[in-house]
Protein backbone atom coordinates (compact mmCIF):
# COMPACT_ATOMS: atom_id res chain seq x y z
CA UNK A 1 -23.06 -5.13 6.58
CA UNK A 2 -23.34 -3.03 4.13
CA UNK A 3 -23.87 0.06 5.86
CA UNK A 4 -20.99 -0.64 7.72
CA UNK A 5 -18.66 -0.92 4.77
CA UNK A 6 -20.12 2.73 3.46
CA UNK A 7 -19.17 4.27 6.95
CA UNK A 8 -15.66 2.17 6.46
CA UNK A 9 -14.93 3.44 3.00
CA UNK A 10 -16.89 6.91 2.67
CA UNK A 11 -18.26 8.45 5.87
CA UNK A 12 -14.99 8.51 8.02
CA UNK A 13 -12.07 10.84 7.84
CA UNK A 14 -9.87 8.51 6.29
CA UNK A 15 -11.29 5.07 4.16
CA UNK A 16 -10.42 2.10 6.34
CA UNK A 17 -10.30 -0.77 4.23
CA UNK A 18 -11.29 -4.21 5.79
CA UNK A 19 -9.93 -6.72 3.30
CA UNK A 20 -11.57 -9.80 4.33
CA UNK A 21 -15.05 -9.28 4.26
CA UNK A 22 -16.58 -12.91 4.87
CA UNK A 23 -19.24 -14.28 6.47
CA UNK A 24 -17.25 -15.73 9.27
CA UNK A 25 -16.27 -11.95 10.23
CA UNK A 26 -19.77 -10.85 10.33
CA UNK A 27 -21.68 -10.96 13.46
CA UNK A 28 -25.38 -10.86 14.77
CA UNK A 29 -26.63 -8.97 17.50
CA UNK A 30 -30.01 -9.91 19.46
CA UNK A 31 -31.89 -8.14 16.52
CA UNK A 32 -30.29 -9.62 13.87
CA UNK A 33 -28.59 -6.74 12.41
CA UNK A 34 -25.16 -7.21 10.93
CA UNK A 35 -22.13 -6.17 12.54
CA UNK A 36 -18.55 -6.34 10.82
CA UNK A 37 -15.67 -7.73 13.21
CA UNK A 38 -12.08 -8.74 12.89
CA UNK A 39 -9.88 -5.86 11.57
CA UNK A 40 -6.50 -7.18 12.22
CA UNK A 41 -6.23 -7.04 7.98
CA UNK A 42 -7.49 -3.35 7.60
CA UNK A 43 -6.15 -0.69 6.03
CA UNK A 44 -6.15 3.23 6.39
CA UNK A 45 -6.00 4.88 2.92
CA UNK A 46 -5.88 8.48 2.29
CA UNK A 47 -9.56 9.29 0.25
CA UNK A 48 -7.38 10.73 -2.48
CA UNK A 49 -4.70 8.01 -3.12
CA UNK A 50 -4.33 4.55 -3.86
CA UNK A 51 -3.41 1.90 -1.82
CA UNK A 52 -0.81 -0.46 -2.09
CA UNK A 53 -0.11 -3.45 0.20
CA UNK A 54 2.79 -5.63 0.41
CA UNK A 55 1.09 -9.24 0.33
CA UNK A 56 -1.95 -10.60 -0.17
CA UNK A 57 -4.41 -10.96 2.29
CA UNK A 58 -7.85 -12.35 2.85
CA UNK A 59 -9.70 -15.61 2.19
CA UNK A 60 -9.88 -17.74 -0.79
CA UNK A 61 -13.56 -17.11 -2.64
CA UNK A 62 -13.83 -13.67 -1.43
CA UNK A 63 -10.60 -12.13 -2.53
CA UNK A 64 -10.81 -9.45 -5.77
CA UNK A 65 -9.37 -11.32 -8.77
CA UNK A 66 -7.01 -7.98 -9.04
CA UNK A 67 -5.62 -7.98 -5.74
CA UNK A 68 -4.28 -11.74 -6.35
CA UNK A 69 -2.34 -10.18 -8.98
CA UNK A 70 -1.25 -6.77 -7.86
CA UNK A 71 -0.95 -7.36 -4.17
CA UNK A 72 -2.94 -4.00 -3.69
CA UNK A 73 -6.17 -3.74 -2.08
CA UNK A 74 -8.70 -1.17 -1.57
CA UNK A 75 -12.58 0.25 -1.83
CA UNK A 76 -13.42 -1.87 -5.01
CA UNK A 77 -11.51 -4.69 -3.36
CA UNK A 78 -14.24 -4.89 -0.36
CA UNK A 79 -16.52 -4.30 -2.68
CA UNK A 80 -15.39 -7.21 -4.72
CA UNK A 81 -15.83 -9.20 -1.39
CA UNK A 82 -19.49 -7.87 -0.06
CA UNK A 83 -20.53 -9.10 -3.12
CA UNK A 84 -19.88 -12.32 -3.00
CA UNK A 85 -20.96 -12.39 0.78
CA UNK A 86 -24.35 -11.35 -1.20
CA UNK A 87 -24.44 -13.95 -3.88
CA UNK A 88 -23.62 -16.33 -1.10
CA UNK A 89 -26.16 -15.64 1.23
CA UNK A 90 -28.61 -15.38 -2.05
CA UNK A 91 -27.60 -18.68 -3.74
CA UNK A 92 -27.24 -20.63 -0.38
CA UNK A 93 -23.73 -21.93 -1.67
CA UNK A 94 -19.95 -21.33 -0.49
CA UNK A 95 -18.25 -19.30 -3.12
CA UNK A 96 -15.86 -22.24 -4.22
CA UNK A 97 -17.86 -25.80 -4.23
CA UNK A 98 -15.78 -28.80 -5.37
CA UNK A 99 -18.33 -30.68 -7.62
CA UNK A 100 -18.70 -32.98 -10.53
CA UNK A 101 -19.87 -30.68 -12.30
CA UNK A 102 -17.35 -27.76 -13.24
CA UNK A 103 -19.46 -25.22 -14.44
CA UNK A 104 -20.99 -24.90 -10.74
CA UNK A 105 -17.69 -24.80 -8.96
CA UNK A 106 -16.85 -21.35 -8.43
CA UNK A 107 -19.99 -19.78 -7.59
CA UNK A 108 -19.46 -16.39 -9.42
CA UNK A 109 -18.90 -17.38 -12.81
CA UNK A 110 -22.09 -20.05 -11.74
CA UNK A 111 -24.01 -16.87 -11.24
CA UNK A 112 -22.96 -14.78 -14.43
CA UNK A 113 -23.45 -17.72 -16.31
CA UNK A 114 -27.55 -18.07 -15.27
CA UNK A 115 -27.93 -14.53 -15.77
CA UNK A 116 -26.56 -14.78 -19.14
CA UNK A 117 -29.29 -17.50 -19.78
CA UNK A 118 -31.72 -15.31 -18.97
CA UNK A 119 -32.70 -17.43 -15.45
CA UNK A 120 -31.22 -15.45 -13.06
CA UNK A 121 -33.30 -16.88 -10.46
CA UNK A 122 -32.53 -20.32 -10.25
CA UNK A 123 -29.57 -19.45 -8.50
CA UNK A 124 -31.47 -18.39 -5.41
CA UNK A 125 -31.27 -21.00 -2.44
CA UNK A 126 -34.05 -23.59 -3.36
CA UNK A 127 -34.72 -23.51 0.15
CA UNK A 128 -36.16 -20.13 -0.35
CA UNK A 129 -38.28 -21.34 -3.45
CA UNK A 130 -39.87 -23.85 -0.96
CA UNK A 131 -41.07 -21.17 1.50
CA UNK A 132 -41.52 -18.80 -0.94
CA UNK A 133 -39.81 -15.40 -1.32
CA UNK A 134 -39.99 -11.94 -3.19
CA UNK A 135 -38.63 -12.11 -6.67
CA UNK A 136 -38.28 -8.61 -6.92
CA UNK A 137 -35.83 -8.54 -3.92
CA UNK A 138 -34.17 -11.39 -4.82
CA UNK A 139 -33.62 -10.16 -8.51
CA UNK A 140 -32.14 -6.78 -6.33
CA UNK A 141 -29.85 -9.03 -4.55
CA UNK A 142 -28.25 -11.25 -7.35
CA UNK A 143 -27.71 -8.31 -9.84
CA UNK A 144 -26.26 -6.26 -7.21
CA UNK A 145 -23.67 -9.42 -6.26
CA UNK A 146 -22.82 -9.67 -9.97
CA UNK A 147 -22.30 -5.71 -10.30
CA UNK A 148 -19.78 -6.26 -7.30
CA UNK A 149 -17.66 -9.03 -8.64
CA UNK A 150 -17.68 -7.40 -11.77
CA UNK A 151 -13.45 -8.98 -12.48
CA UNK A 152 -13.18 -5.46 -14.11
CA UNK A 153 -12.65 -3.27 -10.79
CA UNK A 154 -13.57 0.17 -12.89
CA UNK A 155 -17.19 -1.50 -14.17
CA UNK A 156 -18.09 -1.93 -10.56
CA UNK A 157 -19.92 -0.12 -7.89
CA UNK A 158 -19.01 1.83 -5.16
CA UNK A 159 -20.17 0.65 -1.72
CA UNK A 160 -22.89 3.41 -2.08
CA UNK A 161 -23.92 2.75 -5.27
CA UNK A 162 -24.65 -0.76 -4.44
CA UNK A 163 -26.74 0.12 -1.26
CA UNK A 164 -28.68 2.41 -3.19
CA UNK A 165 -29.87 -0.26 -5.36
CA UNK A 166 -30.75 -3.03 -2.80
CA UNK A 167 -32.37 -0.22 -0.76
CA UNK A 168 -34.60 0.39 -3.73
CA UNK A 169 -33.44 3.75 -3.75
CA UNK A 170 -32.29 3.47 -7.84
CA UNK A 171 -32.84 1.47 -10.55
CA UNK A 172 -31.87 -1.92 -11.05
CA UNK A 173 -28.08 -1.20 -12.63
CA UNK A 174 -27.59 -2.75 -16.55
CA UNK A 175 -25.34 -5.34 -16.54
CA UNK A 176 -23.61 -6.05 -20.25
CA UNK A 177 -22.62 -8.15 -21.40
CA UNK A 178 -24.16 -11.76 -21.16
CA UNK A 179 -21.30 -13.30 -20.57
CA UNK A 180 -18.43 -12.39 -17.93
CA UNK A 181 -16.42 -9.72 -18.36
CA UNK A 182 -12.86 -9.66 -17.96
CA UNK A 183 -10.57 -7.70 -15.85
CA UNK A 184 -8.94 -4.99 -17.51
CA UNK A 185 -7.89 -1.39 -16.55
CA UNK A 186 -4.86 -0.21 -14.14
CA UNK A 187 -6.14 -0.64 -10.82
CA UNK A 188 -6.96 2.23 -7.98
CA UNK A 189 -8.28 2.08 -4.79
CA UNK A 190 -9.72 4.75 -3.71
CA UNK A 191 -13.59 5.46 -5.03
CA UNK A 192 -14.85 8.61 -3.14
C-alpha cells in the first residue's frame, strides 16, 4: 500500500491525492500484495502548490486532524491516513473503539501514550504475541504509524521517508517528545 501511495504522491507527473486511505479501500490479490482502490475522493495537485478542497472528505479515524479544520487535503493528509492503516493493522484494533476505558478509545493517542511509557510493544495485536513475531519489525511498524499521525503535519514524514524506514533502508526516525504533540504550523500539501 505503501508503494502505491509513493507512485500516487511522488513518481507520477502530477501528485494524485487519494484522501481516504482505509482498510476497506485496500485490496488483495492472489499473492497477497496490496492494491489501493476506490478513487472517487482523489485529487490532482500540481507538485509545486497546495491543495485546497471545498469539504471534507474521508472516513472518521483515518482523517488528518488538520484537514477537519481547514477543509484542505493533501500528501501529509494520506500520510496522516497510511499511518493509521499501520497502527491498525499493528495493534489489531479499529482506530476509534468505544470502551470503558477512555484512555484506549481513540487508538492513536492509545499508541503515543505506550510509547511514552516506554512499552511500545504492548500495543501490538496479542494475537501476534501468542504466535510469536519479530520485535524488531514490529518496533519498525509502530514508530513509523506514530511518525505518520504526528497531529503536527510539518513533523511528519513523507510517503518516502516512511517506506524507507519500514523497508529497513534508514534508521529508526526519533520521535520527541514523550507525550503527543500538538498540531501547529500553517498547513501545505504538497511534500516533493
Amino acid at each position: 500500500m505503501g508503494s502505491a501511495i509513493l507512485y500516487l504522491h511522488q513518481e507520477w507527473e502530477q501528485c494524485v491525492v487519494h484522501r481516504d486511505i482505509k482498510p476497506s479501500n485496500v485490496m488483495l490479490d492472489s499473492s497477497f500484495n496490496a492494491k489501493l482502490g476506490d478513487f472517487g475522493l482523489a485529487r490532482l495537485i500540481d507538485h509545486t502548490r497546495a491543495a485546497h478542497t471545498t469539504m471534507l472528505a474521508g472516513t472518521k479515524g483515518y482523517i488528518d486532524p488538520e484537514c477537519v479544520v481547514t477543509s484542505r487535503a493533501g500528501a501529509h493528509s494520506d500520510v496522516y491516513s497510511f499511518g493509521v492503516v499501520v497502527l491498525e493493522t499493528a495493534c489489531g484494533r479499529k482506530p476509534v473503539v468505544p470502551q470503558e476505558d477512555e484512555s484506549k478509545v481513540l487508538l492513536v493517542h492509545w499508541v503515543w501514550d505506550l510509547y511514552g511509557r516506554g512499552q511500545l510493544l504492548d500495543a501490538a495485536d496479542a494475537r501476534l504475541h501468542d504466535s510469536g513475531f519479530n520485535a524488531l519489525e514490529m518496533e519498525r511498524a509502530l514508530v513509523v504509524g506514530l511518525w505518520c499521525v504526528n497531529p503536527d503535519h510539518a513533523s511528519r514524514p513523507t510517503i518516502r521517508q516512511a517506506m524507507n524506514v519500514l523497508q529497513f533502508e534508514a534508521p529508526l526516525p526519533e520521535l520527541p517528545p514523550l507525550e503527543m504533540p500538538l498540531a501547529t504550523g500553517v498547513y501545505r500539501c504538497t511534500d516533493k
